[in-house]
N, C-alpha and C. Protein backbone atom coordinates (compact mmCIF):
# COMPACT_ATOMS: atom_id res chain seq x y z
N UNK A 1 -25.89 42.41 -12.34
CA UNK A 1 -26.10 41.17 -13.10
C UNK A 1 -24.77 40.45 -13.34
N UNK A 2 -23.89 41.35 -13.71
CA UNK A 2 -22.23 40.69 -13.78
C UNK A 2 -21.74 40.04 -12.50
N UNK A 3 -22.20 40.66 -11.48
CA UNK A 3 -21.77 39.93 -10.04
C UNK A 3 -22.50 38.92 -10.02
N UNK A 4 -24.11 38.98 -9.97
CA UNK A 4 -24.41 37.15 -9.55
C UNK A 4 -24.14 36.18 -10.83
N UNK A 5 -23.58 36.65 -12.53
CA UNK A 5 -22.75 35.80 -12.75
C UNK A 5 -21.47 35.26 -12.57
N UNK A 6 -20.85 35.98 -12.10
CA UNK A 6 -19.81 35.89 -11.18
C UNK A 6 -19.53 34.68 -10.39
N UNK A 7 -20.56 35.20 -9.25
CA UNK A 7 -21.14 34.17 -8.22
C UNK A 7 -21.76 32.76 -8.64
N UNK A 8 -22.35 32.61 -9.80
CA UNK A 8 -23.07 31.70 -10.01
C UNK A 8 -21.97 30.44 -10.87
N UNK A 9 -20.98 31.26 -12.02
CA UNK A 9 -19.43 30.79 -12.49
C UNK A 9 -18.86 30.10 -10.93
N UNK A 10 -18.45 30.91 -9.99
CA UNK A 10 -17.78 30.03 -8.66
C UNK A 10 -18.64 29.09 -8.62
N UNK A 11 -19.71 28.90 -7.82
CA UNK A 11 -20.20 28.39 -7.10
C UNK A 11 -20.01 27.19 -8.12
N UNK A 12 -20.72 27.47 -9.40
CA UNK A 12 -20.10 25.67 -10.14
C UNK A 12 -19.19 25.27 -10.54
N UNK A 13 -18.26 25.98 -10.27
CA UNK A 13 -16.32 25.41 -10.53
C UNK A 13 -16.69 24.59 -8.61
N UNK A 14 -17.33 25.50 -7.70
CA UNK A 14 -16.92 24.87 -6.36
C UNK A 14 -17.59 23.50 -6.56
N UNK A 15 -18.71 23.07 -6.94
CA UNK A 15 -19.74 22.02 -7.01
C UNK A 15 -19.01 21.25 -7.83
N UNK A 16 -18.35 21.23 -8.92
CA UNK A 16 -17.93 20.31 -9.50
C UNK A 16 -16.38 19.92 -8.74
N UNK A 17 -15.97 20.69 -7.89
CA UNK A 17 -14.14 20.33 -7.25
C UNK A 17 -15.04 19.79 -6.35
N UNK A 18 -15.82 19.72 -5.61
CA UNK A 18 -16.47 19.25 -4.19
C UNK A 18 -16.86 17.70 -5.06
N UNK A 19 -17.07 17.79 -5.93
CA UNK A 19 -17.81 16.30 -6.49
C UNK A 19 -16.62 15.35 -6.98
N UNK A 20 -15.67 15.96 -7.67
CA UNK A 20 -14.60 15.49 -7.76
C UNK A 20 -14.02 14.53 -6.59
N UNK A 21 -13.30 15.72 -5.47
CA UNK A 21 -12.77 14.91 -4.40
C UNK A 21 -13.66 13.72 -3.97
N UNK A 22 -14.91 14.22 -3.78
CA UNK A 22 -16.21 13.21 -3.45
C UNK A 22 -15.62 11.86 -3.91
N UNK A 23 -15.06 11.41 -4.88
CA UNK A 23 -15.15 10.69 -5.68
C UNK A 23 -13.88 10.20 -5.73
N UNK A 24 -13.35 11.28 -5.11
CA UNK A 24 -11.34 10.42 -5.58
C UNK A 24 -10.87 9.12 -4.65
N UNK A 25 -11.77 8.68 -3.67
CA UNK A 25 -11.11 8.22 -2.86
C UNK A 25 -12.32 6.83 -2.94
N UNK A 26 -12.67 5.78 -2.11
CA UNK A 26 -13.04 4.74 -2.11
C UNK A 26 -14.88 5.05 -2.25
N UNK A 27 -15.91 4.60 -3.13
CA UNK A 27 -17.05 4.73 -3.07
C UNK A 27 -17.88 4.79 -2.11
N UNK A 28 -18.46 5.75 -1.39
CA UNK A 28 -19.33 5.86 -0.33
C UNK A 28 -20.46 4.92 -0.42
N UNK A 29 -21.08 4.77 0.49
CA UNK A 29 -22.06 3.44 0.59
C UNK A 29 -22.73 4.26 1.29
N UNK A 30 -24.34 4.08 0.97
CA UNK A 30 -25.67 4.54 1.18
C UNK A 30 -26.50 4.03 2.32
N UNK A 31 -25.43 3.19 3.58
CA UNK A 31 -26.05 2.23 4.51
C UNK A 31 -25.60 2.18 5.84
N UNK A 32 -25.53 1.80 6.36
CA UNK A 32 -24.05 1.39 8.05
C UNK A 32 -23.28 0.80 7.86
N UNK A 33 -23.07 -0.48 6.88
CA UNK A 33 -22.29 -1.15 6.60
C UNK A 33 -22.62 -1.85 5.30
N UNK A 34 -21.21 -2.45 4.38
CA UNK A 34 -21.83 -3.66 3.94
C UNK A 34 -22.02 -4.70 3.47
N UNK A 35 -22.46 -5.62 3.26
CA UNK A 35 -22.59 -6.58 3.32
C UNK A 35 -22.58 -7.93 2.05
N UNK A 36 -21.72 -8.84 2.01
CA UNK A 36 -21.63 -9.37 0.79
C UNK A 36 -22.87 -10.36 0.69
N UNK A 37 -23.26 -10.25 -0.83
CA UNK A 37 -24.58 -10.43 -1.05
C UNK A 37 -24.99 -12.14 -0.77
N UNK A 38 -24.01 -12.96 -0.67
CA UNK A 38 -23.59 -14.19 -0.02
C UNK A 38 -24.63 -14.56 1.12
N UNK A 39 -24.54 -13.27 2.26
CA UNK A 39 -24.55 -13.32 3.47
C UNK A 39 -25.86 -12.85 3.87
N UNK A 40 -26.74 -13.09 5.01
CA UNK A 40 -27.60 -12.62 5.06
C UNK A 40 -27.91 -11.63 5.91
N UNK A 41 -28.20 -10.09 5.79
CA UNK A 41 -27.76 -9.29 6.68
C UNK A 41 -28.33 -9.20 8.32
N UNK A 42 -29.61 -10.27 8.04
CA UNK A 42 -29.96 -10.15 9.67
C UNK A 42 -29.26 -11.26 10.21
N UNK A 43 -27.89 -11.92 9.35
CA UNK A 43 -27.44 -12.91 10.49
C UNK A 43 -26.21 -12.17 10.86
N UNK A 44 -25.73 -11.32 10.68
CA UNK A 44 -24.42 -10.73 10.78
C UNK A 44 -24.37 -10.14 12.10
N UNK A 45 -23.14 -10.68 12.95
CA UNK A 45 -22.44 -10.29 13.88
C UNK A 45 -21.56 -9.46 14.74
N UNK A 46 -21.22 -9.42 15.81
CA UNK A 46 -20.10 -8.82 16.16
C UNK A 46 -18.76 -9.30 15.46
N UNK A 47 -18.72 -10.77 15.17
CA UNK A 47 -17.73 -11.70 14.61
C UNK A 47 -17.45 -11.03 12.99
N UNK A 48 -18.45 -10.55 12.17
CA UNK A 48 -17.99 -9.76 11.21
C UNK A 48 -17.21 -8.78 11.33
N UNK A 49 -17.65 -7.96 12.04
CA UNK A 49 -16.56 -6.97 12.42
C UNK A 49 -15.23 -6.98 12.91
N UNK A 50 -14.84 -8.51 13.56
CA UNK A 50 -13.49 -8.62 13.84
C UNK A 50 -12.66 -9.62 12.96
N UNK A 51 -11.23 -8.94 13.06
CA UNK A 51 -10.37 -9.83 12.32
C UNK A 51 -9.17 -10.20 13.11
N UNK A 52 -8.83 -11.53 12.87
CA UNK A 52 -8.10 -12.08 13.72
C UNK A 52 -6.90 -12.86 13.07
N UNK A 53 -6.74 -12.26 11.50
CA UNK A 53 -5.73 -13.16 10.70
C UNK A 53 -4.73 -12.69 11.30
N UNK A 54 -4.06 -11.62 11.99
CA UNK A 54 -2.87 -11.27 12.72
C UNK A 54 -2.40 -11.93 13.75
N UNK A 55 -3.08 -12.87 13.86
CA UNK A 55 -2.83 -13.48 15.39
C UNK A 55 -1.30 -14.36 15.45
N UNK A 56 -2.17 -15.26 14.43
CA UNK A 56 -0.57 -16.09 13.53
C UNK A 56 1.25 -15.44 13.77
N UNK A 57 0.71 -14.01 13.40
CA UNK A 57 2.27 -13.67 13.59
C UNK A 57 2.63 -13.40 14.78
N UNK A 58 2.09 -14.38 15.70
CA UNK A 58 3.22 -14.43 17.44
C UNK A 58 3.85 -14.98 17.11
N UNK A 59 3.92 -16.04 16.25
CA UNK A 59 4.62 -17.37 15.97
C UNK A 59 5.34 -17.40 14.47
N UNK A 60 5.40 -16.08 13.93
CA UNK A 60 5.86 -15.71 12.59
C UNK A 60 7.35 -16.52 12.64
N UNK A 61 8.33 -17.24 11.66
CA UNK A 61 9.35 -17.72 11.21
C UNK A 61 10.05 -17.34 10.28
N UNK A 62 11.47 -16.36 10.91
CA UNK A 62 11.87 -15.39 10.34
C UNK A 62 13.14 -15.78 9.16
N UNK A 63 13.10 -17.50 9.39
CA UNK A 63 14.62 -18.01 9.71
C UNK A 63 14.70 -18.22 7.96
N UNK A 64 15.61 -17.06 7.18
CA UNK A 64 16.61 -17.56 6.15
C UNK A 64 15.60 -16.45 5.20
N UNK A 65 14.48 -15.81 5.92
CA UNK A 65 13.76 -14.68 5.07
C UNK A 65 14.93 -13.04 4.66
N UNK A 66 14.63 -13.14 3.56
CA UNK A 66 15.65 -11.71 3.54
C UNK A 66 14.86 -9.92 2.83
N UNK A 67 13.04 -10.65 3.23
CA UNK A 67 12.09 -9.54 1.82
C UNK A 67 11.16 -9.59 3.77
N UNK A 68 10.05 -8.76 3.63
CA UNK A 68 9.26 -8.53 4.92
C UNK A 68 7.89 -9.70 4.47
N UNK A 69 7.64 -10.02 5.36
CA UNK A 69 6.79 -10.91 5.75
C UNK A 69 5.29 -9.72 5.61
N UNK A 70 4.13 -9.91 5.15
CA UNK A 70 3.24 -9.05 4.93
C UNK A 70 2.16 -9.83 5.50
N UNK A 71 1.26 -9.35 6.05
CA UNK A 71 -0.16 -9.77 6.02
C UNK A 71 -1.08 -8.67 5.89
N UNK A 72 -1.87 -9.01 4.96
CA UNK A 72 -2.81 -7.57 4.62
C UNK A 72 -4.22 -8.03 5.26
N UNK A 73 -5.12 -6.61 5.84
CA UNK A 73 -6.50 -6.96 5.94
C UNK A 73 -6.64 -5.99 5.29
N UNK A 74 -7.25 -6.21 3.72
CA UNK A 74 -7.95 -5.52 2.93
C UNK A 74 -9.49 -5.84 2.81
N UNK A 75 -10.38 -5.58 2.27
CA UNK A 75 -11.81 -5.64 2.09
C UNK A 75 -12.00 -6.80 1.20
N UNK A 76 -11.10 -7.66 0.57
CA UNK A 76 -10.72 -9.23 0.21
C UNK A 76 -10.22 -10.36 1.71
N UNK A 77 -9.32 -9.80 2.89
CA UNK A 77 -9.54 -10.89 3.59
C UNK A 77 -10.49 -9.99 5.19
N UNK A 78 -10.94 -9.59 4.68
CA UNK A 78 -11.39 -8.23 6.02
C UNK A 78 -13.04 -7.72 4.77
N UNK A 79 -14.20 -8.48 4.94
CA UNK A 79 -14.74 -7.97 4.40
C UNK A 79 -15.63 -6.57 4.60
N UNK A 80 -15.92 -6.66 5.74
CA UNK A 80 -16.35 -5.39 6.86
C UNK A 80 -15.81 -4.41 6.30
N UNK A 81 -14.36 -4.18 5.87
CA UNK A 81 -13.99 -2.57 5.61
C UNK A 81 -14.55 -2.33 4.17
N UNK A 82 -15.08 -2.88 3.14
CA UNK A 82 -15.62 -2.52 2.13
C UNK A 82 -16.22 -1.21 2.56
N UNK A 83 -15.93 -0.08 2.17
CA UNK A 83 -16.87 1.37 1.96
C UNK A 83 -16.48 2.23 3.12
N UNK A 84 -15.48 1.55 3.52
CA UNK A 84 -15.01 2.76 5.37
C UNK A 84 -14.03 3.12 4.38
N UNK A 85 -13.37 3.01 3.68
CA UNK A 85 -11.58 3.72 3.67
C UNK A 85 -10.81 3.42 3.80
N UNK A 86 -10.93 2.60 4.19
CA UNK A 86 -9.49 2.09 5.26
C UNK A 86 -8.75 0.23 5.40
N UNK A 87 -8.01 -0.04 5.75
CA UNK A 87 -6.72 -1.21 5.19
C UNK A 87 -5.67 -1.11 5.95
N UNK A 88 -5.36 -1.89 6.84
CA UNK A 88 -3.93 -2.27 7.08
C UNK A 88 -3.29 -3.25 6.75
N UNK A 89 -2.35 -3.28 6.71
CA UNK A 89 -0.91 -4.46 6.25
C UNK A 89 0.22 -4.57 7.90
N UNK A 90 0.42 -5.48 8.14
CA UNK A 90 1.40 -6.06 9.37
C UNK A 90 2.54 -6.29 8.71
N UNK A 91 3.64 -5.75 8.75
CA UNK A 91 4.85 -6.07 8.43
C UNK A 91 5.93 -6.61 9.37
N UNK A 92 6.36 -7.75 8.97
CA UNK A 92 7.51 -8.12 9.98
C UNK A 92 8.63 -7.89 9.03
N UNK A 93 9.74 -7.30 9.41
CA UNK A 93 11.32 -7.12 8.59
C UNK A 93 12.29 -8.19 9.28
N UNK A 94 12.21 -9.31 8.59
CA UNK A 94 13.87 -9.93 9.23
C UNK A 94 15.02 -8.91 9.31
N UNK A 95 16.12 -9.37 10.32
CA UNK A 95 17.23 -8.75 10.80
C UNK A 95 18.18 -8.46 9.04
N UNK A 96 18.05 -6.90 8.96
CA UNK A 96 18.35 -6.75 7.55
C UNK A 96 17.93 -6.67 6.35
N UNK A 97 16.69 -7.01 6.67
CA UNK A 97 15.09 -7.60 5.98
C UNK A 97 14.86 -6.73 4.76
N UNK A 98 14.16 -6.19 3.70
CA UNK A 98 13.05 -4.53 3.48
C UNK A 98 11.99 -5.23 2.87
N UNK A 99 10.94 -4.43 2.41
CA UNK A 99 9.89 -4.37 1.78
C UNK A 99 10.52 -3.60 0.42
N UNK A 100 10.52 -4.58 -0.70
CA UNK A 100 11.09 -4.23 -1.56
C UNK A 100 10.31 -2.91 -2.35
N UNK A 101 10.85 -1.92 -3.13
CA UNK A 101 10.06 -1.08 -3.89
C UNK A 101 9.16 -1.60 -4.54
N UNK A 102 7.70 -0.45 -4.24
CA UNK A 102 6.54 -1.10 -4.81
C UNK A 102 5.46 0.17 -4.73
N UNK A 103 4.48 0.18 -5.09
CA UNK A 103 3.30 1.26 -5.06
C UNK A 103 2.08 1.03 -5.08
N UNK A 104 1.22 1.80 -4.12
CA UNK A 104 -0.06 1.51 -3.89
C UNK A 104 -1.06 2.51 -4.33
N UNK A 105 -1.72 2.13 -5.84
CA UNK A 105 -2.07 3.10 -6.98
C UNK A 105 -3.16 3.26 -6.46
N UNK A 106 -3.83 2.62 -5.66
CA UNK A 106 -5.25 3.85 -4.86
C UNK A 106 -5.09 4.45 -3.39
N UNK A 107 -3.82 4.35 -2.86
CA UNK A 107 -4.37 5.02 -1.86
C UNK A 107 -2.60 5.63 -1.29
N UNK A 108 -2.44 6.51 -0.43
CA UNK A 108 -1.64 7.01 0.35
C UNK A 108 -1.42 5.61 1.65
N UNK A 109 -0.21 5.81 2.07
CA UNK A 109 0.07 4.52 3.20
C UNK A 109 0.69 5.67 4.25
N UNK A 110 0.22 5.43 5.73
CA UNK A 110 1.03 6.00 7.26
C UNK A 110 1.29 4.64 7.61
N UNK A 111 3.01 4.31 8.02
CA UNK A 111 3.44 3.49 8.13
C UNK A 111 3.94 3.60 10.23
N UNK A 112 3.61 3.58 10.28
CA UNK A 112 3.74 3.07 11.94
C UNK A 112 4.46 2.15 12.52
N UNK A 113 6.22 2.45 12.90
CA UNK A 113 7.05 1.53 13.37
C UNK A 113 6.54 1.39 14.78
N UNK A 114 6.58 -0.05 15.06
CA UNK A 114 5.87 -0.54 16.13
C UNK A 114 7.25 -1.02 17.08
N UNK A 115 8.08 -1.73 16.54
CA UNK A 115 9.29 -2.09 17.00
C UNK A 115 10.73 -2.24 15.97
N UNK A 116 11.92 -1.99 17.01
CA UNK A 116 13.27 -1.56 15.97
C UNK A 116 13.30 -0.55 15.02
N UNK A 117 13.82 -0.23 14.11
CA UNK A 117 14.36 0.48 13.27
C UNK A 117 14.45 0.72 11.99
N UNK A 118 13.33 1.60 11.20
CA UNK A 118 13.58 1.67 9.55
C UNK A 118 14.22 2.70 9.19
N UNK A 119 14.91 2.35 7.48
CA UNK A 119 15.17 3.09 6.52
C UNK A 119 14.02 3.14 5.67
N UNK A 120 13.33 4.47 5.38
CA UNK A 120 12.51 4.28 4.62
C UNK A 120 12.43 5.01 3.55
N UNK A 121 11.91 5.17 2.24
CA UNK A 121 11.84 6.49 1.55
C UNK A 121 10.82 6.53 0.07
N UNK A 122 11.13 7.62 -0.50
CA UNK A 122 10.12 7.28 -1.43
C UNK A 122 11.10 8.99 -2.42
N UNK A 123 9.78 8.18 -4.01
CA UNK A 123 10.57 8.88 -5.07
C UNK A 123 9.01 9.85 -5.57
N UNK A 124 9.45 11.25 -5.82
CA UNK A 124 8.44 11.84 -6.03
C UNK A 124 8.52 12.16 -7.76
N UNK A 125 7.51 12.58 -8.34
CA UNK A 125 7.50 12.36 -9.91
C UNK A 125 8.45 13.30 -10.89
N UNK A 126 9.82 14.05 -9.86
CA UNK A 126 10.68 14.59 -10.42
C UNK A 126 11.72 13.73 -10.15
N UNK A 127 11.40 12.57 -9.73
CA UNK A 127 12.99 11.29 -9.46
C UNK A 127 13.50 12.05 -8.31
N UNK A 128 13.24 13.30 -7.06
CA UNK A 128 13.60 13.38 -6.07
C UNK A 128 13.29 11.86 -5.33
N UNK A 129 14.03 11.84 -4.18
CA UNK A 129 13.94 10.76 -3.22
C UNK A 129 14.13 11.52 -2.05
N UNK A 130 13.21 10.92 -0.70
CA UNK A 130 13.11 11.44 0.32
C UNK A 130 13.39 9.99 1.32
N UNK A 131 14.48 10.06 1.84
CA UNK A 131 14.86 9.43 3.08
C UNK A 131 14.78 9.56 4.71
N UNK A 132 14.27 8.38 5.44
CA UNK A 132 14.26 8.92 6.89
C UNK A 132 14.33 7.75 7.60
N UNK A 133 15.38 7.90 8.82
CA UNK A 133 15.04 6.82 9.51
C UNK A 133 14.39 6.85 10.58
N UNK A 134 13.56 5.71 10.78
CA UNK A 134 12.56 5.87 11.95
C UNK A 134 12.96 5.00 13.05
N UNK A 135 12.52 5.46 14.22
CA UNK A 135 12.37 4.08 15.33
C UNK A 135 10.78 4.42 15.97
N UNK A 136 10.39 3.08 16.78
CA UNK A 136 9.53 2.94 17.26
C UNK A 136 9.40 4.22 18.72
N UNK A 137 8.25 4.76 18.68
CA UNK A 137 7.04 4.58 17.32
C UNK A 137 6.70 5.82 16.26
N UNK A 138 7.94 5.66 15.54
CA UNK A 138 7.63 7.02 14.36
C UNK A 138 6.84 6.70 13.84
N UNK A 139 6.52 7.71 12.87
CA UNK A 139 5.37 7.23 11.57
C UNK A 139 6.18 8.61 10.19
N UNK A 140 5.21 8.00 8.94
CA UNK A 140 6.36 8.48 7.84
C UNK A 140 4.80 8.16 6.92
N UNK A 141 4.79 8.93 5.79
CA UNK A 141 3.31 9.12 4.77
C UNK A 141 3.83 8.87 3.92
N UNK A 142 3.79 7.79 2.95
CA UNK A 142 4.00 7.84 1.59
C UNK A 142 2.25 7.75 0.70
N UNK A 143 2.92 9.18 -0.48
CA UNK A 143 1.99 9.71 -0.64
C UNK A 143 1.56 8.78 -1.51
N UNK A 144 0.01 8.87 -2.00
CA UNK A 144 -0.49 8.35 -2.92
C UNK A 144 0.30 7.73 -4.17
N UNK A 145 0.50 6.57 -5.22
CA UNK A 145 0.89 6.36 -6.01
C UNK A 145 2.52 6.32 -6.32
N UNK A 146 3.37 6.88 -5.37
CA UNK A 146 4.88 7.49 -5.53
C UNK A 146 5.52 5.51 -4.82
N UNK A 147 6.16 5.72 -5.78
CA UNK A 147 7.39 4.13 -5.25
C UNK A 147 8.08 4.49 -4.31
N UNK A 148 8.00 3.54 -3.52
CA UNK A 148 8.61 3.67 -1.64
C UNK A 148 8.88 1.95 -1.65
N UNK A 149 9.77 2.46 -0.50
CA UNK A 149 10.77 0.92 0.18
C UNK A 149 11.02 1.14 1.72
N UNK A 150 11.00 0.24 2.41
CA UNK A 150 11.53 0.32 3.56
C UNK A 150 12.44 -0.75 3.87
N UNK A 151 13.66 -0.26 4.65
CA UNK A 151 14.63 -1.83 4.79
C UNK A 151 14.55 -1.75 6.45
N UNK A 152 14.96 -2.73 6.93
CA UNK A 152 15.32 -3.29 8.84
C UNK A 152 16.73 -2.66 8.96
N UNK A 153 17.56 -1.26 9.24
CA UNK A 153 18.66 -1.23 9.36
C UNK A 153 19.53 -2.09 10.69
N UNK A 154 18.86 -2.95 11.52
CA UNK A 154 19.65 -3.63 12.12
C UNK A 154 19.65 -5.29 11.67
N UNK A 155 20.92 -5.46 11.58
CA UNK A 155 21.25 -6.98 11.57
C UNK A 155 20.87 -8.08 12.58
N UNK A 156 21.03 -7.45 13.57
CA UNK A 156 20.85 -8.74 14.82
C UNK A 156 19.34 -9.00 15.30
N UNK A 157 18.50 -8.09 15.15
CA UNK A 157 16.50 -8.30 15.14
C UNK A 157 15.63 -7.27 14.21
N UNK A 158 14.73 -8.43 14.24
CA UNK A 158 13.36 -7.80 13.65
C UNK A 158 13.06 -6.52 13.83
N UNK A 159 11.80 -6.14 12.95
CA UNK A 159 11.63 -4.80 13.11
C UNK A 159 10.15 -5.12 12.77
N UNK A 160 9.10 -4.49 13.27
CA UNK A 160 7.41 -4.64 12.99
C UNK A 160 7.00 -2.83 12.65
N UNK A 161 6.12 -3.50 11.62
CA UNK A 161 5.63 -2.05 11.33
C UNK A 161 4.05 -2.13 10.88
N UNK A 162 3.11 -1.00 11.11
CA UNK A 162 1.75 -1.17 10.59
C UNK A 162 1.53 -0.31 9.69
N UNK A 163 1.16 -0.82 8.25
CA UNK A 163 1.02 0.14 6.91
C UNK A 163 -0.57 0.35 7.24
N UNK A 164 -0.97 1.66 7.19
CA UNK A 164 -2.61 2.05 7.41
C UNK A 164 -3.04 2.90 6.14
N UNK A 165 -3.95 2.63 5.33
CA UNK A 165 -4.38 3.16 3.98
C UNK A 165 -5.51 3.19 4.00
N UNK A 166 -5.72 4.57 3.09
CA UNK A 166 -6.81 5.48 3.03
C UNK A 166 -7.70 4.48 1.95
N UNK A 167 -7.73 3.44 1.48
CA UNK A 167 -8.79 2.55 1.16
C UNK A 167 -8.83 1.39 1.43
N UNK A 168 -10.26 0.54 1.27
CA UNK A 168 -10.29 -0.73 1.51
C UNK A 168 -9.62 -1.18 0.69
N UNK A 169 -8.66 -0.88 -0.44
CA UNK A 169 -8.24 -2.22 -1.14
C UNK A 169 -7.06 -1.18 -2.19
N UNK A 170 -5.91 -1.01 -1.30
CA UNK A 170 -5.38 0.24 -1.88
C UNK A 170 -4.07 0.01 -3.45
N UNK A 171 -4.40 -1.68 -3.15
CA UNK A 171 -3.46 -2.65 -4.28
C UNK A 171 -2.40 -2.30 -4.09
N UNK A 172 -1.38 -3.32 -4.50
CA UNK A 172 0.41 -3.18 -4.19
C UNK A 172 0.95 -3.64 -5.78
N UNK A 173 1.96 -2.67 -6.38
CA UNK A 173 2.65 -3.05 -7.45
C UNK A 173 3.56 -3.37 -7.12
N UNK A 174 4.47 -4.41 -7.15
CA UNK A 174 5.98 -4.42 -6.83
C UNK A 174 6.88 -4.37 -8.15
N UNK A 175 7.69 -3.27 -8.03
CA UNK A 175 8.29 -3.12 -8.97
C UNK A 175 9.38 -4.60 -9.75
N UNK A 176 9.78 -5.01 -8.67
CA UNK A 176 10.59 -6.06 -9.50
C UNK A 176 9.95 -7.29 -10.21
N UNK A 177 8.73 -7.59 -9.64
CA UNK A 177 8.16 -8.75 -10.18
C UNK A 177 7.07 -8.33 -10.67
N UNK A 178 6.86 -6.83 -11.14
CA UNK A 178 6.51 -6.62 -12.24
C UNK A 178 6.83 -6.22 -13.78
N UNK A 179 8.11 -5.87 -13.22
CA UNK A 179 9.06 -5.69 -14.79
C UNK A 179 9.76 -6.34 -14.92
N UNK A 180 9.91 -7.62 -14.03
CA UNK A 180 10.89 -9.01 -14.17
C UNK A 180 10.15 -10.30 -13.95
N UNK A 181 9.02 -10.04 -13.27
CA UNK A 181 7.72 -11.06 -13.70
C UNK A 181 6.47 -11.22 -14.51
N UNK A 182 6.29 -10.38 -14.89
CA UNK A 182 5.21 -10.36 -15.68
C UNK A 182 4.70 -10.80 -17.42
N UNK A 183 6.40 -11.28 -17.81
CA UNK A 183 6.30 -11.73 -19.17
C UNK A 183 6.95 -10.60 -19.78
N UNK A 184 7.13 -9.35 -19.51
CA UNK A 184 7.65 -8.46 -20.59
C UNK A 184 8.92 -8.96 -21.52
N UNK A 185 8.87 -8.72 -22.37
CA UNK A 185 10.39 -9.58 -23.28
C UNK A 185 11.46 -9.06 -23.07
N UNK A 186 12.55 -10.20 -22.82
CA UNK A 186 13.88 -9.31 -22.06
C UNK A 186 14.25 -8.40 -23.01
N UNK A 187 14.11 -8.47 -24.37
CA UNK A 187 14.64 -7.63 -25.08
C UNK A 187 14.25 -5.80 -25.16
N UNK A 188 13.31 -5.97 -24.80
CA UNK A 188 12.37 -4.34 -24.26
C UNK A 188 13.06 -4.56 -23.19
N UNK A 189 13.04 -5.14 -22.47
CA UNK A 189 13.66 -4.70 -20.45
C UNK A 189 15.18 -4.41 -21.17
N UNK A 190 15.78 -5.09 -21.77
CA UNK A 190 17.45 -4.74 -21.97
C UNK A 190 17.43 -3.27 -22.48
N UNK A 191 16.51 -3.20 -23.83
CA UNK A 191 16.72 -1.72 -24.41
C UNK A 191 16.49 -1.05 -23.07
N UNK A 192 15.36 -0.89 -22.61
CA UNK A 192 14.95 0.13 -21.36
C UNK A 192 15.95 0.70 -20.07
N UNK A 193 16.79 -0.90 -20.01
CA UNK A 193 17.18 -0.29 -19.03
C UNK A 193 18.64 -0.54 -19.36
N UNK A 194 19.35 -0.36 -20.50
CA UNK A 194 20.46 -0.10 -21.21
C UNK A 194 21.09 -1.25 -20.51
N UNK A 195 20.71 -2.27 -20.75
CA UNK A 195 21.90 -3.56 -20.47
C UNK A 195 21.77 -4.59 -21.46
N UNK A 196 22.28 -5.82 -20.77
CA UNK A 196 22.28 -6.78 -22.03
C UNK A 196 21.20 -7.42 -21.66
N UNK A 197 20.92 -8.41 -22.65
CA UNK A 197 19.74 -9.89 -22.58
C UNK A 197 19.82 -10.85 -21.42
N UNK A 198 21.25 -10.82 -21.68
CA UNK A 198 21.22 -11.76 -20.79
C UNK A 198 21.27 -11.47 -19.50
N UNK A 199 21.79 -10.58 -19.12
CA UNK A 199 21.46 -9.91 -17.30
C UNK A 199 19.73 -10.08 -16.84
N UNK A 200 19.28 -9.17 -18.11
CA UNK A 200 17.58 -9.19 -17.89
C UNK A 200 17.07 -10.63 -17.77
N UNK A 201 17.35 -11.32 -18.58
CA UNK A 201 17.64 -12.44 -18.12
C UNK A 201 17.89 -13.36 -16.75
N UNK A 202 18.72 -13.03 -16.32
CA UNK A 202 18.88 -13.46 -14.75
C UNK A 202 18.02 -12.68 -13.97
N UNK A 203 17.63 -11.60 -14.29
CA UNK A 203 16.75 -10.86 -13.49
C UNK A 203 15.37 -11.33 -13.26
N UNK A 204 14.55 -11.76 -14.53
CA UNK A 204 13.30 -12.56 -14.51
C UNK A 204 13.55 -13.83 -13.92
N UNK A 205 14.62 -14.69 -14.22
CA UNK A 205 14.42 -15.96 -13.33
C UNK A 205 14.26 -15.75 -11.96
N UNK A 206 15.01 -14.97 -11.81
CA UNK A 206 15.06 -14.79 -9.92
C UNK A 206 13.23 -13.99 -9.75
N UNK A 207 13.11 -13.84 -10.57
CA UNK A 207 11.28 -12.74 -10.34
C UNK A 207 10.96 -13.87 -10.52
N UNK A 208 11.03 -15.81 -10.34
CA UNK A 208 9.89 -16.23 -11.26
C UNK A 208 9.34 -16.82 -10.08
């Protein structure tokens, strides 16, 4: 009798960790696809399924940019991926370029250098930092939630990279124009980050 309570204790620690994960990641959908309620599902296409906002960047204009050029297909301009998982972002790096520190609070990012050369890295929740440089075509995981940056270490060209995330809509915090844009009062940003007013100060104008 002590053994199949035993057995019966596991089995619902396992049922409730199995329901958990179930759950940690983007809401499963009960269908093939789907569909915004807008739309009518017996008119929907092959044309839903494709996205073509990337096209634009043959003709991307790099001239006097010094932050990466982004285009995201999330399940906002990509409605199709609602309930798959999944999201990419196109990054172009001007010569010298980065993707400033920032974090993506639902999902893990595999970053895929497509062309030239990154510095990339990320900070784990003991303030370690992990650095690496990549060339085409490495790839590099920044994990779920942890602040990461990538810069273009060459001066003279571009660098392209594809961010791929484990949800449709994995959101981006950017650190600077959120603690230098968002209204916080310079006087909390000065205490916080042991400087004066007026630096914090110059810091939000340039976030505005």
């Amino acid at each position: 009798m002590e053994k199949i309570c035993s057995y019966i204790t596991i089995f619902f620690f396992l049922t409730i960790g199995n329901a958990i994960l179930a759950t940690a990641g983007d809401p499963d959908i009960l269908k093939d696809f789907s569909v915004p309620p807008s739309l009518d599902p017996s008119t929907i296409t092959r044309q839903y399924f494709t996205f073509t906002g990337f096209r634009p960047l043959r003709n991307a204009n790099l001239t006097g940019k010094t932050t990466a050029l982004i285009t995201k297909a999330t399940m906002k301009e990509f409605p199709a991926l609602e309930g798959q998982g999944v999201s990419v972002s196109s990054i172009i790096y001007p010569p010298s370029g980065m993707n400033l520190p920032h974090i993506h609070p639902r999902a893990s990012e595999l970053l895929i250098v497509l062309l030239g050369s990154l510095e990339v890295g990320f900070v784990d929740t003991t303030n370690k930092l992990f650095t690496q440089t990549l060339v085409a075509p490495d790839m590099f995981i920044f994990p779920k939630g942890l602040v990461h940056f990538q810069v273009n270490v060459r001066s003279d060209s571009p660098s392209i990279a594809l961010g791929v995330f484990g949800s449709a809509s994995a959101g981006t915090v950017s650190l600077p124009s959120s603690l230098f844009g968002s209204g916080i009062r310079a006087e909390i940003l000065a205490k916080a980050f042991k400087t004066d007013e007026e630096t914090i100060s110059k810091l939000i104008e340039a976030n505005k």
